[in-house]
C-alpha atoms as a PDB file:
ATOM      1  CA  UNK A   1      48.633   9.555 -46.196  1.00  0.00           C
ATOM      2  CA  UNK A   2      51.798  10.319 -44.626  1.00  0.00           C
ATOM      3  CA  UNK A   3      53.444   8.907 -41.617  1.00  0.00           C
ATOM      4  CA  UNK A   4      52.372  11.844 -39.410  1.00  0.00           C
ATOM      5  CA  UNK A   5      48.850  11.036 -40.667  1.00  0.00           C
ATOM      6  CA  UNK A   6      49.421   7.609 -39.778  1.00  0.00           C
ATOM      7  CA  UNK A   7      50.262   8.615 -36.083  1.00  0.00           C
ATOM      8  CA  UNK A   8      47.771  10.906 -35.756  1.00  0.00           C
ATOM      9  CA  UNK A   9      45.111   8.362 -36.718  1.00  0.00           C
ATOM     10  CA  UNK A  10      46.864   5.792 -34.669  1.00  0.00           C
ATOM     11  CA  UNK A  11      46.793   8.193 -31.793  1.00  0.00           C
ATOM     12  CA  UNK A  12      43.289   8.687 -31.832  1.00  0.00           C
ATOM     13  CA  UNK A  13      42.264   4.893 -32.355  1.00  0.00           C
ATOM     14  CA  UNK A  14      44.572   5.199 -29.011  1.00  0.00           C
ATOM     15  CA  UNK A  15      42.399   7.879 -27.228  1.00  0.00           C
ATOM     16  CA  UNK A  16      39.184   6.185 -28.642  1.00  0.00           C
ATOM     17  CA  UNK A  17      40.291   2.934 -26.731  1.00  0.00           C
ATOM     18  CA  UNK A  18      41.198   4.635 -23.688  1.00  0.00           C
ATOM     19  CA  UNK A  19      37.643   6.283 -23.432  1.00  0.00           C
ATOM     20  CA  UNK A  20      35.506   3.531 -23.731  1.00  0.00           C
ATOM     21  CA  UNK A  21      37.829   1.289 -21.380  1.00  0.00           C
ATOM     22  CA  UNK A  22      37.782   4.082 -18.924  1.00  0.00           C
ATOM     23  CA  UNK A  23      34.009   4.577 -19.245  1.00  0.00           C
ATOM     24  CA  UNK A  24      33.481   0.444 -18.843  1.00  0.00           C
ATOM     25  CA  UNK A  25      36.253   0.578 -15.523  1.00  0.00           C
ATOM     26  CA  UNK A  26      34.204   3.718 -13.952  1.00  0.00           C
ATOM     27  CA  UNK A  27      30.647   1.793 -14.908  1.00  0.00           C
ATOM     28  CA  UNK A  28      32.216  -0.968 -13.304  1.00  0.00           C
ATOM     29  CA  UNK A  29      33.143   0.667 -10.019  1.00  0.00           C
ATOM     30  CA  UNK A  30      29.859   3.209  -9.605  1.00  0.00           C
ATOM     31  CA  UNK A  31      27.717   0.258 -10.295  1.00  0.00           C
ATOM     32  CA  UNK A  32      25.354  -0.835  -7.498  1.00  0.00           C
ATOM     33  CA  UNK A  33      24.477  -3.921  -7.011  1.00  0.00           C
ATOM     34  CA  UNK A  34      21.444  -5.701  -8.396  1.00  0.00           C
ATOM     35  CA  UNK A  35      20.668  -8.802  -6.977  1.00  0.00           C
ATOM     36  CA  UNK A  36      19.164 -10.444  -9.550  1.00  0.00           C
ATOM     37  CA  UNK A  37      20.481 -11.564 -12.872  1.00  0.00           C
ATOM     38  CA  UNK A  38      23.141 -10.004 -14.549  1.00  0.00           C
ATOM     39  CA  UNK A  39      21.369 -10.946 -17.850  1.00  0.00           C
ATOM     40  CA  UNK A  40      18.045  -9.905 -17.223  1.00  0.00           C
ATOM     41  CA  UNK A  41      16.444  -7.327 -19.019  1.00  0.00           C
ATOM     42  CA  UNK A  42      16.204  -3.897 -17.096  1.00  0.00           C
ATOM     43  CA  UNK A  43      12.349  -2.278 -17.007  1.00  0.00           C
ATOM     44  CA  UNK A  44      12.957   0.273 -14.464  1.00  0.00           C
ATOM     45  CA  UNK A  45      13.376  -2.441 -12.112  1.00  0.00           C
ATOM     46  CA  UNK A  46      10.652  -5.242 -12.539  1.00  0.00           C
ATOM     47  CA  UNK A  47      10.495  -8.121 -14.100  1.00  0.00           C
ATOM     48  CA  UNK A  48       9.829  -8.401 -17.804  1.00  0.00           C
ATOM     49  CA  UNK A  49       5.975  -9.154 -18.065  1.00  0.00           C
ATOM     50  CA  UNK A  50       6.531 -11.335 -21.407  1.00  0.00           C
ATOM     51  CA  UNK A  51       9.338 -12.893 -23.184  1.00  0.00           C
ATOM     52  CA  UNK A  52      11.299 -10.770 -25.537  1.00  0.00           C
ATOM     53  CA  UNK A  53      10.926 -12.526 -28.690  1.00  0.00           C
ATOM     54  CA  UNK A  54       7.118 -12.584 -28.075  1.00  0.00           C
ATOM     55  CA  UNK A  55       4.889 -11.743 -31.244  1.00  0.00           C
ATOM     56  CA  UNK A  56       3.133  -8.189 -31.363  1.00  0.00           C
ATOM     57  CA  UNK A  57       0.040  -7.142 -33.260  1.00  0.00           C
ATOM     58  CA  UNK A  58       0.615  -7.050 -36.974  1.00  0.00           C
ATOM     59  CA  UNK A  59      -1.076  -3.117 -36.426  1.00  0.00           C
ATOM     60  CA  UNK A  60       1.973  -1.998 -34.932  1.00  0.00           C
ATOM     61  CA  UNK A  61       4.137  -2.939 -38.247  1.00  0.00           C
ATOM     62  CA  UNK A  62       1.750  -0.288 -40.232  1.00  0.00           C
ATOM     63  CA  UNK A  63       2.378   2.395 -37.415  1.00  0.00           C
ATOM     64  CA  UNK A  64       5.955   2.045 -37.454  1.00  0.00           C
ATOM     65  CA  UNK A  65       5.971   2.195 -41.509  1.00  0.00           C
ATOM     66  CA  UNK A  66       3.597   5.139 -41.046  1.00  0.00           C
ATOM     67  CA  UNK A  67       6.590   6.646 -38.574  1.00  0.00           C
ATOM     68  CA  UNK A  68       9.286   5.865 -40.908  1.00  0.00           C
ATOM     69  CA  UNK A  69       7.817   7.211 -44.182  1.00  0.00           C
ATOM     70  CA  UNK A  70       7.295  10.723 -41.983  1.00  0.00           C
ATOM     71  CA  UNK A  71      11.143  10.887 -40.626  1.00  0.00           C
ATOM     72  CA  UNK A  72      12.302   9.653 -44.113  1.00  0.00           C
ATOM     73  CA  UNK A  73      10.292  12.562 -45.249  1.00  0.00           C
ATOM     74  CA  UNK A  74      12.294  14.857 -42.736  1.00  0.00           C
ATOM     75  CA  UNK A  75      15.735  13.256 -43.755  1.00  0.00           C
ATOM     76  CA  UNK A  76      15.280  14.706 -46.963  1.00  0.00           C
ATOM     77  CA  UNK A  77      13.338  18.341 -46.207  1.00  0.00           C
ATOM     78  CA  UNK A  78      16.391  19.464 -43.945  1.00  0.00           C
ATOM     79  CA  UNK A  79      18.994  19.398 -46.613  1.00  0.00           C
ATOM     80  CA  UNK A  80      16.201  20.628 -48.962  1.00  0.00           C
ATOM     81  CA  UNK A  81      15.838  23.747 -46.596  1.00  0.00           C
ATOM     82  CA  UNK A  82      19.068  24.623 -47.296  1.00  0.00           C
ATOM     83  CA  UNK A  83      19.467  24.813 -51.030  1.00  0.00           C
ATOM     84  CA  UNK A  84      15.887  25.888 -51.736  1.00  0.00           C
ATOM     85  CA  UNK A  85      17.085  29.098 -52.666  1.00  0.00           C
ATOM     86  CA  UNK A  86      20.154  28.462 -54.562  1.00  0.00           C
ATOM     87  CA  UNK A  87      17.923  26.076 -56.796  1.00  0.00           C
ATOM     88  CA  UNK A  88      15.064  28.046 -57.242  1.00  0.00           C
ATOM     89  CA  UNK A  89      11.519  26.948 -58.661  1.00  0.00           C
ATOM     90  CA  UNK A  90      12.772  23.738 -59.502  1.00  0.00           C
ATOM     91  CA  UNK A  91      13.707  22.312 -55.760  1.00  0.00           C
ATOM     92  CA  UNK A  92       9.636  23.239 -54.551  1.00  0.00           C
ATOM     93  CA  UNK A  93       8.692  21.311 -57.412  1.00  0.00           C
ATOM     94  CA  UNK A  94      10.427  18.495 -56.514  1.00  0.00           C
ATOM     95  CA  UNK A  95       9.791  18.447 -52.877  1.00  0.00           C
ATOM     96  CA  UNK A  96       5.668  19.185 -53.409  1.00  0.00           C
ATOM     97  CA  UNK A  97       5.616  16.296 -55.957  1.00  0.00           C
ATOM     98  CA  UNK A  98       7.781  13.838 -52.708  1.00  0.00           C
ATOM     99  CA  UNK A  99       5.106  15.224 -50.553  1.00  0.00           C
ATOM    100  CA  UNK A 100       2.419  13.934 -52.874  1.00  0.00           C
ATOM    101  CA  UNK A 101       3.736  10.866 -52.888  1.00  0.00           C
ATOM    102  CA  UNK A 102       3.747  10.932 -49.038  1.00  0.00           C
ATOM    103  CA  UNK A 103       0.004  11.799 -48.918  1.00  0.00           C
ATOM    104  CA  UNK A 104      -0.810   8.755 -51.365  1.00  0.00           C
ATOM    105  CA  UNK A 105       0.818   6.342 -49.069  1.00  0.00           C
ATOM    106  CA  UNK A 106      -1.266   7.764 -45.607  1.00  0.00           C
ATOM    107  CA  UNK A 107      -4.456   8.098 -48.027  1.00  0.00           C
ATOM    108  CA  UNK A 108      -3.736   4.191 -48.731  1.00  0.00           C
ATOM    109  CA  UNK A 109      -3.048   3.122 -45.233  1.00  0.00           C
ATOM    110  CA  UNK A 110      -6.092   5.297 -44.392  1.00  0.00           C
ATOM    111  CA  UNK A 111      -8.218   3.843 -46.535  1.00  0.00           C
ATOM    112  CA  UNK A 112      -6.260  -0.094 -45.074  1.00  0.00           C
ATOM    113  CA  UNK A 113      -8.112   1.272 -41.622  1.00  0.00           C
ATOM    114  CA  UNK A 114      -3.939   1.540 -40.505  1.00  0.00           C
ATOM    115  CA  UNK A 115      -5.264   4.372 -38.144  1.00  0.00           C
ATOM    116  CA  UNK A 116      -8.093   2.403 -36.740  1.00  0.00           C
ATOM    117  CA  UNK A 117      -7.524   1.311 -33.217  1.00  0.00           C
ATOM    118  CA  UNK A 118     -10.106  -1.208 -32.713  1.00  0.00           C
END
């Protein structure tokens, strides 16, 4: 890297600085009031019903792995869109056999009762 590269990338650490202190000193000066304590949590408003560290039902833990296997599954089918063609017969293959392995893992929490609400 050469010096100018160095000042360029200095210069923008610069800018990048500037922003968020100017975004904290306008926060600061719009703000309005609250009234109440400044470490509180914010739920439109009221006060928290429960504590924050408060346990939850273990079913939400299979709903959110549920979620997360599906958007891991659309991580990898958007850059798989895009080469489909260049790679040919190959790339479907691949991606129906990740899909398979989707379906096993809902059949499986299916047949847990993960999608039973009760």
């Amino acid at each position: 890297m050469t010096v100018s590269g160095f000042a360029a990338a200095g210069a923008l650490l610069l800018v990048g600085v500037a922003v968020v202190v100017g975004l904290y000193a306008v926060a600061r000066v719009v703000a309005v009031g609250s009234g109440g304590s400044p470490v509180a949590a914010f739920q439109g408003g009221a006060a928290p019903g429960e504590h924050a560290f408060s346990r939850f039902h273990v079913r939400w833990y299979v709903v959110s792995m549920i979620y997360l296997a599906f958007e891991v599954e659309m991580v990898f089918m958007y850059p798989w869109a895009l080469v489909v063609t260049s790679m040919g017969a190959a790339a479907v293959v691949e991606m129906f056999l990740f899909l398979g392995v989707l379906v096993v893992g809902v059949l499986y929490a299916w047949r847990e009762g993960a999608f039973e609400w009760t």
